[in-house]
N, C-alpha and C. Protein backbone atom coordinates (compact mmCIF):
# COMPACT_ATOMS: atom_id res chain seq x y z
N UNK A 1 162.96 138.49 171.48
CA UNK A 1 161.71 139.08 171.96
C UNK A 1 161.27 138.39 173.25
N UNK A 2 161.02 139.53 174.34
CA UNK A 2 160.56 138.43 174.85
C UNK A 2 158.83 138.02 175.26
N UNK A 3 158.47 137.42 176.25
CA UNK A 3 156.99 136.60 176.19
C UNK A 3 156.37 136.68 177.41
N UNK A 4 155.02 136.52 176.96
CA UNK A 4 154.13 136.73 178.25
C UNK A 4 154.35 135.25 178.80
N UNK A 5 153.67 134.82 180.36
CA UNK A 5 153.52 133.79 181.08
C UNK A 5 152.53 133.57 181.46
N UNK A 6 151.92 132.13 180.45
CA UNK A 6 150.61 131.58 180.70
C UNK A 6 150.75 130.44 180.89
N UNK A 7 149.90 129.91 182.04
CA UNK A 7 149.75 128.25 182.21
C UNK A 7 151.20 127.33 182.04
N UNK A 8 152.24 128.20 182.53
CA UNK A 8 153.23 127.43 183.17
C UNK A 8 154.15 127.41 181.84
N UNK A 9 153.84 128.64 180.45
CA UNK A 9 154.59 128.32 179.63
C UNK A 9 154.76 129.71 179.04
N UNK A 10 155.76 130.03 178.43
CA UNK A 10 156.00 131.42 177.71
C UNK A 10 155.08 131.54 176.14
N UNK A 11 154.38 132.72 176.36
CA UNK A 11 153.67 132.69 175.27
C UNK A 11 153.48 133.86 174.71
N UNK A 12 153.48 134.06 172.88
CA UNK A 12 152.93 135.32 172.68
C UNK A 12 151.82 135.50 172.73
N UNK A 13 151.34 136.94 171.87
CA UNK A 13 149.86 136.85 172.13
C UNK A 13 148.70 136.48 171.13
N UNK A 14 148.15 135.89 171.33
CA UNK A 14 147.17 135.16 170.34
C UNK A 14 147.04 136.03 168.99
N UNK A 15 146.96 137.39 169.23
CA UNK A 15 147.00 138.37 168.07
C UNK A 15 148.27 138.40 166.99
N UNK A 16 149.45 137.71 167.74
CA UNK A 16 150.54 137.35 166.67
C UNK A 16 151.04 139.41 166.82
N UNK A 17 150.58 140.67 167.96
CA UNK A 17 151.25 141.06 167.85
C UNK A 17 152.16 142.10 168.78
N UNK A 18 152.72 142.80 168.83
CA UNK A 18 153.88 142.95 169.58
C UNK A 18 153.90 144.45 169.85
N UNK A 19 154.54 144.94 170.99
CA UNK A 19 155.36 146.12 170.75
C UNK A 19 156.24 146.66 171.60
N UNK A 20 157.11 147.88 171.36
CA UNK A 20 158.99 148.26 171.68
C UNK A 20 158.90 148.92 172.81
N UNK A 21 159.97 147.46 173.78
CA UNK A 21 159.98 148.27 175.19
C UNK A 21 160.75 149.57 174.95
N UNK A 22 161.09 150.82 175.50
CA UNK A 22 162.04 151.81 175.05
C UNK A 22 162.73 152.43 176.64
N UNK A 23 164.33 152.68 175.96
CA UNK A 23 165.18 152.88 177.61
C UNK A 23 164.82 154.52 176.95
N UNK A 24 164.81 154.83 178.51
CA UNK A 24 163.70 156.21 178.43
C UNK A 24 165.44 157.62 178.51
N UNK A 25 165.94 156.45 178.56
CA UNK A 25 167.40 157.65 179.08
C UNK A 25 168.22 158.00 177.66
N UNK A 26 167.66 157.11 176.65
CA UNK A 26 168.58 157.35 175.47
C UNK A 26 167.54 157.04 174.26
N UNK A 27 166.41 156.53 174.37
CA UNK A 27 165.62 156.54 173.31
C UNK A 27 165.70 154.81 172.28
N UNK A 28 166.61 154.31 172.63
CA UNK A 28 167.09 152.75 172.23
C UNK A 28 165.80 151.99 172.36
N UNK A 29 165.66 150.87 171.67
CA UNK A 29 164.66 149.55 171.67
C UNK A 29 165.66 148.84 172.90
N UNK A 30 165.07 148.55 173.88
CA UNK A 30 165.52 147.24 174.95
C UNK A 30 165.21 146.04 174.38
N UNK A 31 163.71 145.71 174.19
CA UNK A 31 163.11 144.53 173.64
C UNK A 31 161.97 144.52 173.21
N UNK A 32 161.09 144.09 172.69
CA UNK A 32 160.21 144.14 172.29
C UNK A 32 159.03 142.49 173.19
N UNK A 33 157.74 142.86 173.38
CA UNK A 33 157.01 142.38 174.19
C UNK A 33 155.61 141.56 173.42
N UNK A 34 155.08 140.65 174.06
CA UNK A 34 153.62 140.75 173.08
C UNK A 34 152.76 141.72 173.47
N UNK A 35 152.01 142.30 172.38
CA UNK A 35 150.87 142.73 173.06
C UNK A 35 149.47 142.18 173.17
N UNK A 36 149.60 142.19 174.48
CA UNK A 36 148.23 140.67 174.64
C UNK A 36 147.09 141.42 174.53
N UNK A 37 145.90 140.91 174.91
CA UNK A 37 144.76 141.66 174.77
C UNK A 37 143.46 140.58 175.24
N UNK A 38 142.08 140.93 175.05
CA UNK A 38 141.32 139.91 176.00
C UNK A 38 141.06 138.76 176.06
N UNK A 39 141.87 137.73 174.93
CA UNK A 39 141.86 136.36 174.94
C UNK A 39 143.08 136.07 175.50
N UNK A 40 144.01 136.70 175.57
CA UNK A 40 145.20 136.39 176.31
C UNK A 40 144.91 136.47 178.01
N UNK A 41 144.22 137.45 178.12
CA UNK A 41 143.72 137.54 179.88
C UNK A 41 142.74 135.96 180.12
N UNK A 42 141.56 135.72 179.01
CA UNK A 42 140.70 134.86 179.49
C UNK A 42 141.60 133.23 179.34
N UNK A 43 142.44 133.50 178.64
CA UNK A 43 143.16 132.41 178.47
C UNK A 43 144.13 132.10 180.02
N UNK A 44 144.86 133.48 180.55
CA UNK A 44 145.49 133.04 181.64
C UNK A 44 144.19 132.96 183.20
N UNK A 45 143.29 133.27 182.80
CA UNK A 45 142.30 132.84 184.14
C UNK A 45 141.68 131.73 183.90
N UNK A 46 141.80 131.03 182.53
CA UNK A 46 141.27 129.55 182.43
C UNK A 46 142.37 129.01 183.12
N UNK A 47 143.68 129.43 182.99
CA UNK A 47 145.04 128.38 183.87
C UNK A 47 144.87 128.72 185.03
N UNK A 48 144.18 129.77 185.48
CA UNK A 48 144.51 129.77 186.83
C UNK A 48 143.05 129.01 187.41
N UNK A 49 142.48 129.20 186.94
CA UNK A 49 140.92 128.48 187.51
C UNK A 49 141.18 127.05 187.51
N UNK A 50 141.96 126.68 186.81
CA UNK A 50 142.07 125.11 186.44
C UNK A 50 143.47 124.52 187.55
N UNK A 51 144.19 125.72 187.80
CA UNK A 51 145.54 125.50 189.24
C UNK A 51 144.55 125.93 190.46
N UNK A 52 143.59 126.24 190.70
CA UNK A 52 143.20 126.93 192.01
C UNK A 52 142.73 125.66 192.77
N UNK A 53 142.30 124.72 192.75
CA UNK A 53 142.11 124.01 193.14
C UNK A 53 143.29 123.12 194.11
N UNK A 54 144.03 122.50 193.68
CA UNK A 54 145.18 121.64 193.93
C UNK A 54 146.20 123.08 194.85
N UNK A 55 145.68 123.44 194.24
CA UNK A 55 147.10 125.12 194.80
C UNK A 55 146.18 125.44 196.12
N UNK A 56 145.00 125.95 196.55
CA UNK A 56 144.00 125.81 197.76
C UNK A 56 144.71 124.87 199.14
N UNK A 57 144.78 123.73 198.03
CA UNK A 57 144.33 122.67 198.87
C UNK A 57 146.22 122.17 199.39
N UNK A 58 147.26 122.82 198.82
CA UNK A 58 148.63 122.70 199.19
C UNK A 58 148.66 123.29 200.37
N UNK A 59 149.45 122.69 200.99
CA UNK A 59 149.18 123.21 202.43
C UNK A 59 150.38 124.62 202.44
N UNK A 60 149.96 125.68 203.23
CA UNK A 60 150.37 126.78 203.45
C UNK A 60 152.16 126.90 203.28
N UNK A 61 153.01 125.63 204.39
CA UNK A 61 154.46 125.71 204.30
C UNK A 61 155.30 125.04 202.85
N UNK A 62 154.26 124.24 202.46
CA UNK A 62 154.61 123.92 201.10
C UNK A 62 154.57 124.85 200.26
N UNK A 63 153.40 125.52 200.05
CA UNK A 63 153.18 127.00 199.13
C UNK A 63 154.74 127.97 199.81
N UNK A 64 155.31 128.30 201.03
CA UNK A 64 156.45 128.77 201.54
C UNK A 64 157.30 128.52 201.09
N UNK A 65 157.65 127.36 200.72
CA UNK A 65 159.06 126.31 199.98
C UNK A 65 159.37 126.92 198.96
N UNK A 66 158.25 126.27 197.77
CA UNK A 66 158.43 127.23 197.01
C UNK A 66 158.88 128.29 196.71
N UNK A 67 157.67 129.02 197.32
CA UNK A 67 158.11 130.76 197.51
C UNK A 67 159.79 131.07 197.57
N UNK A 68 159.95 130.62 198.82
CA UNK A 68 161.10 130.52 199.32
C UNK A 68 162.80 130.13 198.09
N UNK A 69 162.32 129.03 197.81
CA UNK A 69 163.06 128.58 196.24
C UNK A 69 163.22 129.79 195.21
N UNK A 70 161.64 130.30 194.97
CA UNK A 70 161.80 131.48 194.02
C UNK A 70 162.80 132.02 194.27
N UNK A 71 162.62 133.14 195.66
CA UNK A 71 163.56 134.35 196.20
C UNK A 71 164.93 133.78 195.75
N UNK A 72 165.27 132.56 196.03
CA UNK A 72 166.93 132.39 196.24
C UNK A 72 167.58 132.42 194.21
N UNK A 73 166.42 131.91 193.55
CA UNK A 73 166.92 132.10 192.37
C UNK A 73 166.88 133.50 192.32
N UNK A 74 166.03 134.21 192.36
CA UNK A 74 166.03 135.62 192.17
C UNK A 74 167.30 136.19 192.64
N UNK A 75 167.19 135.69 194.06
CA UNK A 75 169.01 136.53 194.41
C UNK A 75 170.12 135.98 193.61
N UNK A 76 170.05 134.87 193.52
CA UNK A 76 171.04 134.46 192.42
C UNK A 76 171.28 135.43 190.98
N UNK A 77 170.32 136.49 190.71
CA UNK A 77 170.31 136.66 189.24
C UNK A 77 170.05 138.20 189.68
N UNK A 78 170.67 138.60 190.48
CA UNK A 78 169.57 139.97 191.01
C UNK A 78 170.28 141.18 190.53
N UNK A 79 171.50 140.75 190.25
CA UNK A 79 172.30 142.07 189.09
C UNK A 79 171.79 142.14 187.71
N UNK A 80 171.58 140.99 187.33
CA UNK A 80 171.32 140.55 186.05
C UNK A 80 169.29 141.74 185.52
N UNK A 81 168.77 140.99 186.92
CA UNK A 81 167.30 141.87 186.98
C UNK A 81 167.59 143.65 187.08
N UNK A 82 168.36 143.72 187.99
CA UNK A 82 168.40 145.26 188.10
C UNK A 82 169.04 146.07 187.03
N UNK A 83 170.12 145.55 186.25
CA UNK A 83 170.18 145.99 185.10
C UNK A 83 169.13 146.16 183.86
N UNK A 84 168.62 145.50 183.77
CA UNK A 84 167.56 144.80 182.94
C UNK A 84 166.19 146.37 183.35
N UNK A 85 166.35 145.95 184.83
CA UNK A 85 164.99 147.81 185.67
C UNK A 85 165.85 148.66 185.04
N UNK A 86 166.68 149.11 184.86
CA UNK A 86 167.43 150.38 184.52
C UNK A 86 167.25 150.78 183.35
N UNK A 87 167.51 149.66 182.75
CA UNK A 87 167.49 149.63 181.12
C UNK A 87 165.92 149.94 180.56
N UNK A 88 164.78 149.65 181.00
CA UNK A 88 163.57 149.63 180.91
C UNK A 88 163.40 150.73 181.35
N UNK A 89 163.46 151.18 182.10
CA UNK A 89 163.34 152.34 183.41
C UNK A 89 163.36 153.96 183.31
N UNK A 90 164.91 153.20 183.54
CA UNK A 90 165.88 155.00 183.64
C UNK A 90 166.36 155.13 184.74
N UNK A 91 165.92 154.11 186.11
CA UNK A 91 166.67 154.50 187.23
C UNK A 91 167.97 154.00 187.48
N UNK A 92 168.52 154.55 188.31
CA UNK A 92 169.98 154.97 188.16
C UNK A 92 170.42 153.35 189.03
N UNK A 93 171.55 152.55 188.54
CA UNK A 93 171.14 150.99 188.79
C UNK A 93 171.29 150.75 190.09
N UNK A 94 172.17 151.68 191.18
CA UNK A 94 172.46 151.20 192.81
C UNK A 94 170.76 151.43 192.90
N UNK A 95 169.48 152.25 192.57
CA UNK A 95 168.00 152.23 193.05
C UNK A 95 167.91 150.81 192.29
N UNK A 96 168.33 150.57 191.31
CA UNK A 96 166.73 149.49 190.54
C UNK A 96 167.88 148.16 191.42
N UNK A 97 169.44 148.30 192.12
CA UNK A 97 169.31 147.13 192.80
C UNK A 97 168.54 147.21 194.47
N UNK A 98 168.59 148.30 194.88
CA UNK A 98 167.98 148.43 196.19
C UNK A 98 166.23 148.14 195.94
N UNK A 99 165.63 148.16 194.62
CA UNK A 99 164.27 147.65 194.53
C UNK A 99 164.11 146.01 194.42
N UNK A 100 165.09 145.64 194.01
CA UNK A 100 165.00 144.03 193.79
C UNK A 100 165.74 143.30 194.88
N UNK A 101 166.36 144.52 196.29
CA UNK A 101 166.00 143.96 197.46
C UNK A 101 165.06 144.07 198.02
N UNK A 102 164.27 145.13 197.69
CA UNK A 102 163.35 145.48 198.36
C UNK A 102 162.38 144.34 198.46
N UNK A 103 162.27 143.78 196.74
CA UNK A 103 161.28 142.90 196.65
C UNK A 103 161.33 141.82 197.49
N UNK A 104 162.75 141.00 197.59
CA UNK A 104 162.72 140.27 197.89
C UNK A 104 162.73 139.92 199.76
N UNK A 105 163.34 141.08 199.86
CA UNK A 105 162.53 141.33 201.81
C UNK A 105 161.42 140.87 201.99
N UNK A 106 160.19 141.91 201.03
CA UNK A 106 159.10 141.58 200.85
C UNK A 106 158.62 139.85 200.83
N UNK A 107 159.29 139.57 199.62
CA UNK A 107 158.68 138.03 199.60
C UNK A 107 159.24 137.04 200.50
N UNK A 108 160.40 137.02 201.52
CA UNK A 108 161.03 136.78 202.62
C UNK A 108 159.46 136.65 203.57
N UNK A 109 158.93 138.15 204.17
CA UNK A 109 157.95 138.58 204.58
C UNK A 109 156.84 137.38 204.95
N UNK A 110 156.62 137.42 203.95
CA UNK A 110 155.02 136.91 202.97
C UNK A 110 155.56 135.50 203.22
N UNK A 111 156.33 134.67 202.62
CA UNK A 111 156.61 133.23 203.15
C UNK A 111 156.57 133.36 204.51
N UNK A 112 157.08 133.69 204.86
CA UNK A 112 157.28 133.76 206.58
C UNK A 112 155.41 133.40 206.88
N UNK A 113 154.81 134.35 206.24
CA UNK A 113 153.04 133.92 206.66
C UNK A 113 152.45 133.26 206.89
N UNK A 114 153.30 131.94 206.39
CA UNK A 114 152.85 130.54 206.52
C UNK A 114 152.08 130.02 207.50
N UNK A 115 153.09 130.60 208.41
CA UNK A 115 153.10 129.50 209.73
C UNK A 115 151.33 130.99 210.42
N UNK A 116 150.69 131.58 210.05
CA UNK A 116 150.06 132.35 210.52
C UNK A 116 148.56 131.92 209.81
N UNK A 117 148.53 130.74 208.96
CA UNK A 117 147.29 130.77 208.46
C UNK A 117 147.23 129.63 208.97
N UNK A 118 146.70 129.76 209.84
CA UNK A 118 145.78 128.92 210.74
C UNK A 118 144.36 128.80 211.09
N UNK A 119 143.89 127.80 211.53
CA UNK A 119 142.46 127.65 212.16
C UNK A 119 142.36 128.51 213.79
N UNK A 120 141.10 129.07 214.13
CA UNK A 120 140.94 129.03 215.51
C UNK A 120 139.93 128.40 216.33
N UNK A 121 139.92 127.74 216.84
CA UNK A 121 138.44 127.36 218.03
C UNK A 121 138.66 128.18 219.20
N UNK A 122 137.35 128.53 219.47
CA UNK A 122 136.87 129.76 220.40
C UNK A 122 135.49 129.44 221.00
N UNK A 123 135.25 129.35 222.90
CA UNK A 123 134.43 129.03 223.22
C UNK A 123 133.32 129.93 222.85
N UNK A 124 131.98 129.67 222.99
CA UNK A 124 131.42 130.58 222.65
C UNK A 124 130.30 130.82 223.97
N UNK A 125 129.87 131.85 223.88
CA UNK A 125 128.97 132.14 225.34
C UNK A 125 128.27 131.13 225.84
N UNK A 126 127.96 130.93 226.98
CA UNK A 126 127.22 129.97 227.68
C UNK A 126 125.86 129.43 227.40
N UNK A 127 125.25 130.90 227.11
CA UNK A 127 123.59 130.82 226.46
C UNK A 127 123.71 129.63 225.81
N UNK A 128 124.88 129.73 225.05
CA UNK A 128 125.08 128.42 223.13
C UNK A 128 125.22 127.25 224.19
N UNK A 129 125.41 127.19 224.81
CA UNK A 129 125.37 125.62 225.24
C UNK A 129 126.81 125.50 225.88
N UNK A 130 126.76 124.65 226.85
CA UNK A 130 128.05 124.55 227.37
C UNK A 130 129.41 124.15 227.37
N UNK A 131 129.17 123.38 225.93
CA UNK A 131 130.28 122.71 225.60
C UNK A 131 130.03 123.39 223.81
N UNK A 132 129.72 124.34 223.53
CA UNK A 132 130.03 124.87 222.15
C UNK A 132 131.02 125.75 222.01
N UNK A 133 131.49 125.38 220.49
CA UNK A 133 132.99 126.54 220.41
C UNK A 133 132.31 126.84 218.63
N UNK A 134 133.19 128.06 218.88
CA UNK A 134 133.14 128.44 217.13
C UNK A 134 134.34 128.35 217.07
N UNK A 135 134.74 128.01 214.91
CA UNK A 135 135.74 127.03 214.52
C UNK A 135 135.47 128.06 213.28
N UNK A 136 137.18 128.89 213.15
CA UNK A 136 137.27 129.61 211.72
C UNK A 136 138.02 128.89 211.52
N UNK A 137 137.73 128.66 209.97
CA UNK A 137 138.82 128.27 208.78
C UNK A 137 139.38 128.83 207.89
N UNK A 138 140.55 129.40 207.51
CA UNK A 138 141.05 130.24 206.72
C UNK A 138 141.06 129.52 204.93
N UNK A 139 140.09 129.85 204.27
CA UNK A 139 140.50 129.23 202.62
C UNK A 139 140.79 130.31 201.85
N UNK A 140 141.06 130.45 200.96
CA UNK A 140 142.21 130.85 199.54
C UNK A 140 140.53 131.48 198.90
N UNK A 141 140.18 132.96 198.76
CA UNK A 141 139.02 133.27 198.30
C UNK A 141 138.98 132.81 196.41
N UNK A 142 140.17 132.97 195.92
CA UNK A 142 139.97 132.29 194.56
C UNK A 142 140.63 133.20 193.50
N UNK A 143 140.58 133.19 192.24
CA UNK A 143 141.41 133.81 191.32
C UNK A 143 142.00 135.59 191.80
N UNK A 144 143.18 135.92 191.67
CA UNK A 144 143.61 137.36 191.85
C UNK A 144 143.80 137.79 190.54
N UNK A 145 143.84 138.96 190.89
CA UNK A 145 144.96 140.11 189.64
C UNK A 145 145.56 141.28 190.40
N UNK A 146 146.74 141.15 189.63
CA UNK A 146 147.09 142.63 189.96
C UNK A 146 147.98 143.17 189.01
N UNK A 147 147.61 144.55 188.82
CA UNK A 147 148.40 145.72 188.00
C UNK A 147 149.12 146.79 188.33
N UNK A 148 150.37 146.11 187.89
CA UNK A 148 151.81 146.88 188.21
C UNK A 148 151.75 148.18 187.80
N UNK A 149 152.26 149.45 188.44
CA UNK A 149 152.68 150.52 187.76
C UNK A 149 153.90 150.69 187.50
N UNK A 150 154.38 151.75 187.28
CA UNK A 150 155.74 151.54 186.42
C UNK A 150 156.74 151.50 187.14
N UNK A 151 156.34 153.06 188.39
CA UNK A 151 157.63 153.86 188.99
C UNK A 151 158.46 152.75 189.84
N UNK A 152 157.56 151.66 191.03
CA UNK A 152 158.16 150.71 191.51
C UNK A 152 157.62 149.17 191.45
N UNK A 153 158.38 148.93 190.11
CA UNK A 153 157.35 147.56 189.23
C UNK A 153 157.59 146.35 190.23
N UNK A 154 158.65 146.23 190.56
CA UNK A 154 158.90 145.17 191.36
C UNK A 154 158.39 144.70 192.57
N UNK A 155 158.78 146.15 193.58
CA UNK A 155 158.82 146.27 194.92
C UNK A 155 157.07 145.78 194.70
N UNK A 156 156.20 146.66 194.15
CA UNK A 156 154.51 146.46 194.15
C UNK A 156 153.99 145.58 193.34
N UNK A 157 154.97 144.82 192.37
CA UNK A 157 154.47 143.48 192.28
C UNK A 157 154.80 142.40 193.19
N UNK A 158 155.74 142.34 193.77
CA UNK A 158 155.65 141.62 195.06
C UNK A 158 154.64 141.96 196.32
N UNK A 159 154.34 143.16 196.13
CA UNK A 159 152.91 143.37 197.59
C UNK A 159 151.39 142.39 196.65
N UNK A 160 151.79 142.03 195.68
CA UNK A 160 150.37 141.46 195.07
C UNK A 160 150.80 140.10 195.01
N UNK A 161 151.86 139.19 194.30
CA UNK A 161 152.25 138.12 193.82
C UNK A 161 152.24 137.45 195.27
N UNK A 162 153.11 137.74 196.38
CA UNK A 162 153.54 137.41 197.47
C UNK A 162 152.41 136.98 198.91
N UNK A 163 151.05 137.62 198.86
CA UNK A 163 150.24 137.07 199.55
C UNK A 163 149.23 136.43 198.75
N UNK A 164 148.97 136.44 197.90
CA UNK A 164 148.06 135.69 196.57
C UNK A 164 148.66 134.56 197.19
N UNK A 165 150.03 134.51 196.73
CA UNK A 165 150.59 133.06 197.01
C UNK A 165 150.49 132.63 197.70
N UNK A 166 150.91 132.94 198.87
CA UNK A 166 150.95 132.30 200.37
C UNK A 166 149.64 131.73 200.86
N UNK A 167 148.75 132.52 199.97
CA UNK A 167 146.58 132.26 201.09
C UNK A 167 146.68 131.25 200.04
N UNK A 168 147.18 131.03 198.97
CA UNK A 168 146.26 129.78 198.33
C UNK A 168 145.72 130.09 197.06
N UNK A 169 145.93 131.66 196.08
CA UNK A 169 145.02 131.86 195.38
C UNK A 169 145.85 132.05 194.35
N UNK A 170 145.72 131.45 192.99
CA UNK A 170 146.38 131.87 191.64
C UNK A 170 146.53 133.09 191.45
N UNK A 171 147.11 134.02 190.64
CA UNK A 171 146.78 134.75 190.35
C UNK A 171 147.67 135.27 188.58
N UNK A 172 147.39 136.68 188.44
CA UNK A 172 147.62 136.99 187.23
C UNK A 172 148.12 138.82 186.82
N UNK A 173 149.17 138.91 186.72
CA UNK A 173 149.76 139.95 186.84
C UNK A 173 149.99 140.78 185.46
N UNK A 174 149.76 142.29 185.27
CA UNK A 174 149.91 142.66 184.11
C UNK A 174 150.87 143.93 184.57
N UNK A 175 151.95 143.50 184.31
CA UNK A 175 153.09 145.10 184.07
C UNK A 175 152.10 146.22 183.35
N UNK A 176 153.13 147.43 184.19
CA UNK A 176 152.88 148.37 183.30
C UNK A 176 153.32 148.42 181.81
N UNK A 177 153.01 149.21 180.61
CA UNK A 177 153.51 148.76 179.34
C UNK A 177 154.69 149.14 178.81
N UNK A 178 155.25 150.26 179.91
CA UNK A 178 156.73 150.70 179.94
C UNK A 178 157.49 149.84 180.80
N UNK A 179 157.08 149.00 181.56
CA UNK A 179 158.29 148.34 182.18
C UNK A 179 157.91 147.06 182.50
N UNK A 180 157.94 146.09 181.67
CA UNK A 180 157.36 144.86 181.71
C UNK A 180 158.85 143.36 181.90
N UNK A 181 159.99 144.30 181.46
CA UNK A 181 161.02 142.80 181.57
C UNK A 181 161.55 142.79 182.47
N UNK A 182 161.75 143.22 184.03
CA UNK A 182 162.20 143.05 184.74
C UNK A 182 161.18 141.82 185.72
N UNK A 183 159.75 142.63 185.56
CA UNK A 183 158.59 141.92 186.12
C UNK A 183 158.43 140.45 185.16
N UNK A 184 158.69 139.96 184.21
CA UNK A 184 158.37 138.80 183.41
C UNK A 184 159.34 138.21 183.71
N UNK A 185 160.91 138.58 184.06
CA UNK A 185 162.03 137.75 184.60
C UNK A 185 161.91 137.34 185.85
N UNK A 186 161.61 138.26 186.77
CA UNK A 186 161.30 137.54 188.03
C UNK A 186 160.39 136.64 187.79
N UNK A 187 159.47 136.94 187.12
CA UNK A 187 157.96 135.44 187.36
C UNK A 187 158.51 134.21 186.62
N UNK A 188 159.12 134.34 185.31
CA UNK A 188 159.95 132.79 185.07
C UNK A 188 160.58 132.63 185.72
N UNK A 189 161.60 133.04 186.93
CA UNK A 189 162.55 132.18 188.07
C UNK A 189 161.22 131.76 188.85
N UNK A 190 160.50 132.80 189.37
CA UNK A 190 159.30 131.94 190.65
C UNK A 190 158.66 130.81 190.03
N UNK A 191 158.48 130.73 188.79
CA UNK A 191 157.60 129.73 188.43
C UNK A 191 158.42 128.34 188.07
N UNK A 192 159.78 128.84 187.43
CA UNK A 192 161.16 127.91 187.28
C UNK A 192 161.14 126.91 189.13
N UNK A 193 160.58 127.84 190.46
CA UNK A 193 160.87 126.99 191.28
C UNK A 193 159.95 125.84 191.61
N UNK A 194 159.12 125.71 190.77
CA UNK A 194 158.15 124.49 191.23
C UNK A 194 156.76 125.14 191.34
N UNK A 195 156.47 126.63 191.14
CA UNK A 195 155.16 126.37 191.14
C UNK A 195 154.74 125.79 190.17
N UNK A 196 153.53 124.65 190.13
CA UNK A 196 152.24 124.32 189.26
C UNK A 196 151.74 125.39 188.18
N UNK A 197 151.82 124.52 187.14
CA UNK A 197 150.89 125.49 185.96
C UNK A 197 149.64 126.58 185.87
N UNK A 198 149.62 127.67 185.73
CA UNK A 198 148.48 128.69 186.08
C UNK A 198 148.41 128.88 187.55
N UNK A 199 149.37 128.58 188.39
CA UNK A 199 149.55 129.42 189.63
C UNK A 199 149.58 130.85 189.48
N UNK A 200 150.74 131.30 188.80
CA UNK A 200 150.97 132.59 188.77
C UNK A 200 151.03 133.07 186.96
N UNK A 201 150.55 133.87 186.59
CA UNK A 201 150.79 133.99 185.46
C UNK A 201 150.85 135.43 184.84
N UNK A 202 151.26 136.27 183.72
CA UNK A 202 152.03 137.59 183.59
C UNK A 202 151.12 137.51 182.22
N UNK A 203 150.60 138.61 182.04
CA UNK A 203 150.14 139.17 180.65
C UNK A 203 150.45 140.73 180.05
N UNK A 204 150.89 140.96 179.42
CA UNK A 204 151.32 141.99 178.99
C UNK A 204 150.72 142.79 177.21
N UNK A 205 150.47 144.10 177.95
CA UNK A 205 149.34 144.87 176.98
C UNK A 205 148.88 145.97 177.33
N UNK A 206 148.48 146.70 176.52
CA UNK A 206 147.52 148.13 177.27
C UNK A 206 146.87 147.75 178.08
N UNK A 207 146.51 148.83 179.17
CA UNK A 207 145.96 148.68 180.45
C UNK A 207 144.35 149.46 180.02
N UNK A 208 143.98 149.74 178.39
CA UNK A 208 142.70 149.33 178.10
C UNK A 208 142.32 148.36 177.86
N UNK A 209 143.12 147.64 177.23
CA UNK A 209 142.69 145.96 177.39
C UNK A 209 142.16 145.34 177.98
N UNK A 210 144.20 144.87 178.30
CA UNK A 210 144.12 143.09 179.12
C UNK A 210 144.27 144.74 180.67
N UNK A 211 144.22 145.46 181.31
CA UNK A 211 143.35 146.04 182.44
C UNK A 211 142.51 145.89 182.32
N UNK A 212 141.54 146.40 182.02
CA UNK A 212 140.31 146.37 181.84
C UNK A 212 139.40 144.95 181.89
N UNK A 213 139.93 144.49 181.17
CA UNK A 213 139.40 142.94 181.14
C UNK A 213 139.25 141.79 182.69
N UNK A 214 141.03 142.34 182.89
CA UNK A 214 141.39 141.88 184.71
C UNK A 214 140.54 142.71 185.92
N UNK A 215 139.97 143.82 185.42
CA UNK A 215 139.07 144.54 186.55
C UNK A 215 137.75 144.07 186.50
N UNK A 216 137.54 143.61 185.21
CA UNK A 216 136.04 143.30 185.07
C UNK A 216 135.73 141.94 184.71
N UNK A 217 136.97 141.14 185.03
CA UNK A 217 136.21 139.33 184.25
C UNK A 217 135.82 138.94 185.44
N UNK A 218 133.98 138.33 185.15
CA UNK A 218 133.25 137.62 186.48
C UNK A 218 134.10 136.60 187.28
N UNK A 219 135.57 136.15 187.04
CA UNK A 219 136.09 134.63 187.59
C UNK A 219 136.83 135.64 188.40
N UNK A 220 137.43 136.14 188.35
CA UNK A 220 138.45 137.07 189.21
C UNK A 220 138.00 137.81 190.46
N UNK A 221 138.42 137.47 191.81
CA UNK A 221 137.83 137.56 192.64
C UNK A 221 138.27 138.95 193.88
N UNK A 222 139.95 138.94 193.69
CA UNK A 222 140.50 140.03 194.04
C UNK A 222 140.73 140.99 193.31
C-alpha cells in the first residue's frame, strides 16, 4: 500500500483508512492509498509551519541544489514513474514518459530562478532627498497548497511544487484521487534529496475533504 508524505515521513491516515487506486484501461487494483481527511491536512501544515522558517531563511541557490538533486533522482527512475502514470492513468506510456519530461524541464526551469530572487535599490526622486533610494526585498509569503488534477498530474504538479520551492515557501500537495502514485513517487525522491522535514508534503483524499480544508485553513497563504 502505498502512503501519504508528512513532515519528512510516510504516513497513513490518522483514520486508519484507505482506498483502490484503479487502471482505468482494464479495471485492475494498481494500489491502494490512504484516505486522509482534515487532521491529516492540519497535521501536514503544522510540518510545514514548523519548516517555513529555516526553509525562508535558506538562501535561494541552496534551495536550487536541492531542487536540482531531486530532478536527477527523478531522471534516474523516470521509466519506473511513467509506467507507474500509465498504470494509474490509461495514457499510452511514450505520453506518461514525455510528461515526466515535461516535468522535469519544468523543474530544471524553476531552479534556474535562483539566481533571479534578488534585492533591488532604486534612486528615488529628488523631492525624497538627495541621497535616498528605495530597497525591495524579496521574502517567501508563507505556507502553499496545491491541487493536482488528474489529466496532467505531474507536468501541473511541478507548476506548483517548483516555485513554492525556489521563493522559500513549504508547501502541501493533494493528487487527484484517481492518480495519486506517480505524484507521491516523485515527492519521496525530492524529499529523499535533502529537503528538511515539512518542506514539501503530499496528502491524499477526497477533494471534499483534505480540498476543501487546503482552500480554507487560515495558515495557508497561497
Amino acid at each position: 500500500m502505498a502512503q501519504m508524505f508528512i513532515n519528512g515521513q510516510w504516513a497513513d491516515a490518522q483514520s486508519g483508512e484507505t482506498y483502490e487506486v484503479i487502471n482505468p484501461a482494464n479495471g485492475t487494483v494498481v494500489d491502494s492509498v490512504p484516505k486522509g481527511g482534515v487532521e491529516d491536512v492540519d497535521a501536514a501544515v503544522a510540518s510545514a509551519q514548523n519548516a517555513f522558517a529555516a526553509w525562508a531563511d535558506t538562501s535561494p541557490d541552496d534551495r536550487a541544489a536541492m531542487l536540482r538533486k531531486g530532478i536527477e533522482l527523478v531522471k534516474e527512475q523516470s521509466k519506473e514513474i511513467a509506467a507507474l502514470l500509465t498504470a494509474e492513468q490509461g495514457k499510452p506510456l511514450f505520453e506518461a514518459g514525455g510528461e515526466v519530461h515535461h516535468f522535469l524541464h519544468g523543474m530544471e526551469f524553476y531552479a534556474g530562478l535562483s539566481s533571479k530572487i534578488r534585492g533591488v535599490q532604486s534612486p528615488l526622486p529628488p523631492a525624497l532627498g538627495k541621497h535616498a533610494y528605495g530597497i525591495i526585498m524579496r521574502r517567501p509569503v508563507g505556507i502553499a497548497a496545491g491541487i493536482v488534477p488528474w489529466n496532467f498530474p505531474l507536468t501541473l504538479m511541478g507548476t506548483k511544487v517548483g516555485p513554492a520551492l525556489i521563493a522559500g515557501c513549504p508547501i502541501i500537495i493533494k493528487p487527484a484521487s484517481t492518480t495519486p502514485l506517480a505524484t507521491l513517487k516523485i515527492i519521496g525522491l525530492l524529499n529523499e534529496a535533502g529537503l528538511p522535514a515539512g518542506v514539501l508534503n503530499c496528502v491524499t483524499g477526497p477533494g471534499s475533504t483534505v480540498g476543501e480544508r487546503l482552500i480554507t485553513h487560515p495558515v495557508i497563504r497561497r
